[in-house]
Protein backbone atom coordinates (compact mmCIF):
# COMPACT_ATOMS: atom_id res chain seq x y z
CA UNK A 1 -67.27 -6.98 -60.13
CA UNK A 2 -70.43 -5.62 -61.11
CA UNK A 3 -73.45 -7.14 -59.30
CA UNK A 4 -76.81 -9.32 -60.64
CA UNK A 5 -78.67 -6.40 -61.22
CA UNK A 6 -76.15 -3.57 -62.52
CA UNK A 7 -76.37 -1.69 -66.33
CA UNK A 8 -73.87 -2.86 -69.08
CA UNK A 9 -72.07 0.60 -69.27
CA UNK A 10 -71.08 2.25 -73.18
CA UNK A 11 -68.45 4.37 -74.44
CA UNK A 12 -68.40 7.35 -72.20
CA UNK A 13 -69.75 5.86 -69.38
CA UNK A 14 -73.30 5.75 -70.41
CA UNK A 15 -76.03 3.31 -70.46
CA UNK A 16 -76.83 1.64 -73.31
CA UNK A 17 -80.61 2.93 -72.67
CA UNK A 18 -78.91 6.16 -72.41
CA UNK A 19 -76.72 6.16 -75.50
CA UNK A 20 -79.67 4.68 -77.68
CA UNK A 21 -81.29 7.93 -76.76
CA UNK A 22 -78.55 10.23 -77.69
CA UNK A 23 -78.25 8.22 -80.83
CA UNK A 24 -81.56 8.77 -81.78
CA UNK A 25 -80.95 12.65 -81.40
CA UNK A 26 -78.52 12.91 -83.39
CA UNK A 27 -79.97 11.17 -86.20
CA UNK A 28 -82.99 13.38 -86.05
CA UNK A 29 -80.98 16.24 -85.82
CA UNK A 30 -78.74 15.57 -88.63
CA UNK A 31 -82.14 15.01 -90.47
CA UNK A 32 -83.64 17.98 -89.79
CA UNK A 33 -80.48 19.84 -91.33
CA UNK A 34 -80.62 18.11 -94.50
CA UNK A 35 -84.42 19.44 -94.66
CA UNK A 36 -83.55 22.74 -93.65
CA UNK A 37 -80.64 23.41 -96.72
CA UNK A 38 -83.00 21.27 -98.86
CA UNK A 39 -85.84 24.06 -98.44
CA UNK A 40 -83.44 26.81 -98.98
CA UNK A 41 -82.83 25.73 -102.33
CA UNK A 42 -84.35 24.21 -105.09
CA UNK A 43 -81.11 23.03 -107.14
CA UNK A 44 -80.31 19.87 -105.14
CA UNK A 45 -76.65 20.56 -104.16
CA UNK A 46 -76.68 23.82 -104.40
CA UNK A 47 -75.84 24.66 -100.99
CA UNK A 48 -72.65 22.91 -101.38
CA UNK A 49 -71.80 25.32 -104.26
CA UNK A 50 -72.39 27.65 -102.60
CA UNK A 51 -70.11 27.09 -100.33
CA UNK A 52 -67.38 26.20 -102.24
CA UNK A 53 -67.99 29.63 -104.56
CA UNK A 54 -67.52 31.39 -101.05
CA UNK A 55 -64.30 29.41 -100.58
CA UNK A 56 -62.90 30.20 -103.42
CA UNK A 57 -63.53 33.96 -103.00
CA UNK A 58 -62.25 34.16 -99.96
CA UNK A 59 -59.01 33.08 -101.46
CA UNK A 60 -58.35 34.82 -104.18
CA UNK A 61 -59.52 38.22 -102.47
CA UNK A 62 -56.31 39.97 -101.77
CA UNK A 63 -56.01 41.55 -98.41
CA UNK A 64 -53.65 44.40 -96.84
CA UNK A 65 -50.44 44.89 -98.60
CA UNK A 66 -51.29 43.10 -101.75
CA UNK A 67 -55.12 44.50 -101.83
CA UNK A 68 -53.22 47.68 -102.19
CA UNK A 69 -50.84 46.58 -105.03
CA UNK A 70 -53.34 45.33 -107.05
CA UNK A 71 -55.82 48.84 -106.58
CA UNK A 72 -52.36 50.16 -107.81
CA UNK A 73 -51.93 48.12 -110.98
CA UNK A 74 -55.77 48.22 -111.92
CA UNK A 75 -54.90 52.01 -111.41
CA UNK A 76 -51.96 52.15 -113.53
CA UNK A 77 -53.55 49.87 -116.50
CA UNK A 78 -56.11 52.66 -116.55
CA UNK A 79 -54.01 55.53 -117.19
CA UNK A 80 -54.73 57.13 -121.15
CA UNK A 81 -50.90 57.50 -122.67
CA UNK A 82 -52.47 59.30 -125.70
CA UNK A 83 -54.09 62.17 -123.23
CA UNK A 84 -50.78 62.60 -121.13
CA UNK A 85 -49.28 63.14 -124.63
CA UNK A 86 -52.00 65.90 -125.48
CA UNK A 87 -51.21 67.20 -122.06
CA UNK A 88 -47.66 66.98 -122.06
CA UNK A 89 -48.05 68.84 -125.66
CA UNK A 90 -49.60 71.83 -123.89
CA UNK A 91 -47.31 72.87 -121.44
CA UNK A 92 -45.34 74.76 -124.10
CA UNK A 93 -48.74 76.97 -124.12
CA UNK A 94 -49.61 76.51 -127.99
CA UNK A 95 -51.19 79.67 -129.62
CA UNK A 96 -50.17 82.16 -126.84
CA UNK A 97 -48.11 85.20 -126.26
CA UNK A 98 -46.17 82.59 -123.55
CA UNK A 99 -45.49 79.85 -126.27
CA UNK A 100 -42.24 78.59 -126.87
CA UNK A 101 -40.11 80.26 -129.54
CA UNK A 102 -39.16 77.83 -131.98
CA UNK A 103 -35.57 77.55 -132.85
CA UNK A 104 -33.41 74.30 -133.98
CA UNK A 105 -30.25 75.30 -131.87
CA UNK A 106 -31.80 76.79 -128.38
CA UNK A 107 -33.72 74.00 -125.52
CA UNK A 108 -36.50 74.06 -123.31
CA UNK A 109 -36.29 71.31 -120.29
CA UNK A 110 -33.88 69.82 -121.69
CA UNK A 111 -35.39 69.20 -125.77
CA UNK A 112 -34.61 71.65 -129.02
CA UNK A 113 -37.37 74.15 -129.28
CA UNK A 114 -37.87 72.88 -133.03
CA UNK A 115 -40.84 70.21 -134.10
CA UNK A 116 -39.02 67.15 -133.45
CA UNK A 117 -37.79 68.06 -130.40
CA UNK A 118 -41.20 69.09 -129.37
CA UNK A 119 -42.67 65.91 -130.66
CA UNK A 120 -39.99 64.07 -128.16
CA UNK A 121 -40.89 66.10 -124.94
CA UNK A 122 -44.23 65.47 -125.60
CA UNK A 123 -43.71 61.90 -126.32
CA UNK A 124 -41.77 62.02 -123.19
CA UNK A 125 -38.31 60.36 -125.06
CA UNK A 126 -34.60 60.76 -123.75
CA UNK A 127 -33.57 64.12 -123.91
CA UNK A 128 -32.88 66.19 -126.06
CA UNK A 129 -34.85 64.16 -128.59
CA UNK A 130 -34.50 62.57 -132.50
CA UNK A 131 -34.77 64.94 -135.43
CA UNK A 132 -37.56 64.37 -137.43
CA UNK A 133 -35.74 61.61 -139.76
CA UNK A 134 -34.89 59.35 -136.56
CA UNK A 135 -38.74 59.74 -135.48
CA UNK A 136 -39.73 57.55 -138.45
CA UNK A 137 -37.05 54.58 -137.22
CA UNK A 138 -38.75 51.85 -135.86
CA UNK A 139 -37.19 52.48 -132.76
CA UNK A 140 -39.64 54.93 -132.32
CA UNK A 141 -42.75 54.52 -134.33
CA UNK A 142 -44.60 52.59 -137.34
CA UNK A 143 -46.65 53.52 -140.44
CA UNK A 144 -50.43 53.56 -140.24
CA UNK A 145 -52.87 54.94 -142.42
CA UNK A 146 -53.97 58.46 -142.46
CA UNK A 147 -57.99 56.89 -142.25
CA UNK A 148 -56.15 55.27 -138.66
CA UNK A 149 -54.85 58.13 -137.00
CA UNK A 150 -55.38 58.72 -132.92
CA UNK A 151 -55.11 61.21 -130.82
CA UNK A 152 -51.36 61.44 -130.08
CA UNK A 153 -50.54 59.82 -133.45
CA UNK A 154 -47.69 61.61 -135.65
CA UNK A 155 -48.19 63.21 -139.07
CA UNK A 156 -44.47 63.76 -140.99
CA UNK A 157 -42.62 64.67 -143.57
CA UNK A 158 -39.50 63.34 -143.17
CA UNK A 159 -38.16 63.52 -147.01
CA UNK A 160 -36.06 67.00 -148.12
CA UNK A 161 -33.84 69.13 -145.76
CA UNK A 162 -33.86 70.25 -142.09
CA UNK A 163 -35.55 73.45 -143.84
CA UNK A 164 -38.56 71.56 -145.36
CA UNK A 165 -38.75 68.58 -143.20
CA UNK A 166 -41.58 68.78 -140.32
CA UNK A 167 -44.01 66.74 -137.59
CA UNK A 168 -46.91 67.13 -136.12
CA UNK A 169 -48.92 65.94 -133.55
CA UNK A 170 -52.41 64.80 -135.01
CA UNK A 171 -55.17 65.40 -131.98
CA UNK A 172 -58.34 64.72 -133.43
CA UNK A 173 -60.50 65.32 -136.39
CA UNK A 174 -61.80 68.91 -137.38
CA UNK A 175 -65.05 67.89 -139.51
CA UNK A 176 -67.35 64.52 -140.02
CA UNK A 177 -65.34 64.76 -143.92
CA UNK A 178 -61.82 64.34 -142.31
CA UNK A 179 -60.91 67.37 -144.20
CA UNK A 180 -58.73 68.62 -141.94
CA UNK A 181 -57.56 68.15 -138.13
CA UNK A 182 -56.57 69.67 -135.38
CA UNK A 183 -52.78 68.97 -134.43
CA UNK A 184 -49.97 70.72 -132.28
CA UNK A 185 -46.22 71.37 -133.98
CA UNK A 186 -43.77 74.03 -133.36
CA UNK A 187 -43.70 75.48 -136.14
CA UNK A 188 -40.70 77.99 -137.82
CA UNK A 189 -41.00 81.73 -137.10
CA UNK A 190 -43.53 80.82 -134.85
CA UNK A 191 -43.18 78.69 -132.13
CA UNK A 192 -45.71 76.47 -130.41
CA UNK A 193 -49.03 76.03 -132.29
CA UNK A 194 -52.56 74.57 -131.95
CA UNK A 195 -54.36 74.87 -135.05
CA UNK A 196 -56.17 72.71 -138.04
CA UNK A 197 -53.91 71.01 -140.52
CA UNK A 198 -54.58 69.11 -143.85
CA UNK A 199 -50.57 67.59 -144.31
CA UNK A 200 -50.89 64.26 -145.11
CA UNK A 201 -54.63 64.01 -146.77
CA UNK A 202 -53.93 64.89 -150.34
CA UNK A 203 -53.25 62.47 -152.36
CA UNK A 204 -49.30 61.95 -153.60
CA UNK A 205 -48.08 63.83 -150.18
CA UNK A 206 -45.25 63.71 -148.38
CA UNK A 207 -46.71 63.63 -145.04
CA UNK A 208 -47.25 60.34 -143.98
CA UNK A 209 -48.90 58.71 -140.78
CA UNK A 210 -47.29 57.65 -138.23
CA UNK A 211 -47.80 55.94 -134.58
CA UNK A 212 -45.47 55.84 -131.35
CA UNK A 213 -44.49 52.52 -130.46
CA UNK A 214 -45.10 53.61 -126.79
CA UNK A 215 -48.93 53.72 -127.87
């Protein structure tokens, strides 16, 4: 029983002189926020933005395990297919005295030592590799036009006999004309070559243009 004289307590135990106080504070304090993130920008509502920008970051930043698969991916999307086929094409050492002897019935790694098997190691296709005729299935490639051709592109003839038929592998233009280009084949009596070429560019030839599905 509280006497004539005693406070009227409020939640918590405090006065009601006291909690008016604390009230007060708090109202001034909330204030004075609003201010604050008001002056720190001039686009009303930008702070909450802001934050929510930050949020969303946050969450769709991968971390650890998965921060590491997706370096890995970004890594593997970068990777040039056309250059590992230029590279690939050179470890038969074109145009040297350690160049592979070209032959339609011996292997190297696995492929013939003629020009479609060369064109399949270099492609990097099952073992031992199509003959020149199977290179032009769709399986394996497409027509494009000569004006199209890519480093790593295909230039063939695949009309006539295992004697006359031949591919090449087109790497880039020799001249601003496009009279000529430079391509790698394994050629007969030869073996592995680098040199310029001009199959395919005149007009009625057999040599047509061709792309590997793979690029």
């Amino acid at each position: 029983m509280q006497g004539k004289h005693s406070k009227k307590r409020g939640p918590l135990g405090l006065s009601r002189g006291t909690a008016g106080v604390l009230a007060g504070l708090a109202v001034a304090g909330v204030a004075a926020t609003t201010v604050q993130a008001s002056a720190g920008s001039s686009d009303p509502g930008g702070g909450e933005r802001a934050a929510a920008v930050a949020t969303l970051s946050a969450k769709k930043q991968p971390a650890g395990k998965e921060a590491g698969k997706e370096a890995g991916k970004k890594a593997g999307e970068a990777r040039d297919e056309r250059s590992e086929v230029i590279a690939r094409a050179r470890t038969w050492r074109p145009h040297t005295d350690r160049r592979i002897p070209y032959s339609q019935s011996d292997y190297h790694d696995g492929y013939r030592t003629d020009c479609s098997g060369y064109v399949a190691m270099a492609l990097d296709l099952p073992k031992p590799g199509p003959n020149t005729v199977g290179l032009t299935s769709s399986r394996y490639t497409e027509r494009i036009k000569m004006s199209e051709l890519k480093k790593g592109d295909l230039v063939m003839d695949a009309e006539g006999t295992n004697t006359t038929r031949h591919v090449v592998i087109f790497e880039k233009w020799a001249d601003e004309d496009r009279t000529s280009y430079w391509a790698y084949e394994q050629r007969g009596r030869y073996g592995t070559d680098h040199r310029t070429r001009d199959y395919g560019l005149d007009s009625g030839s057999e040599y047509k243009a061709y792309r590997p599905k793979k690029l």
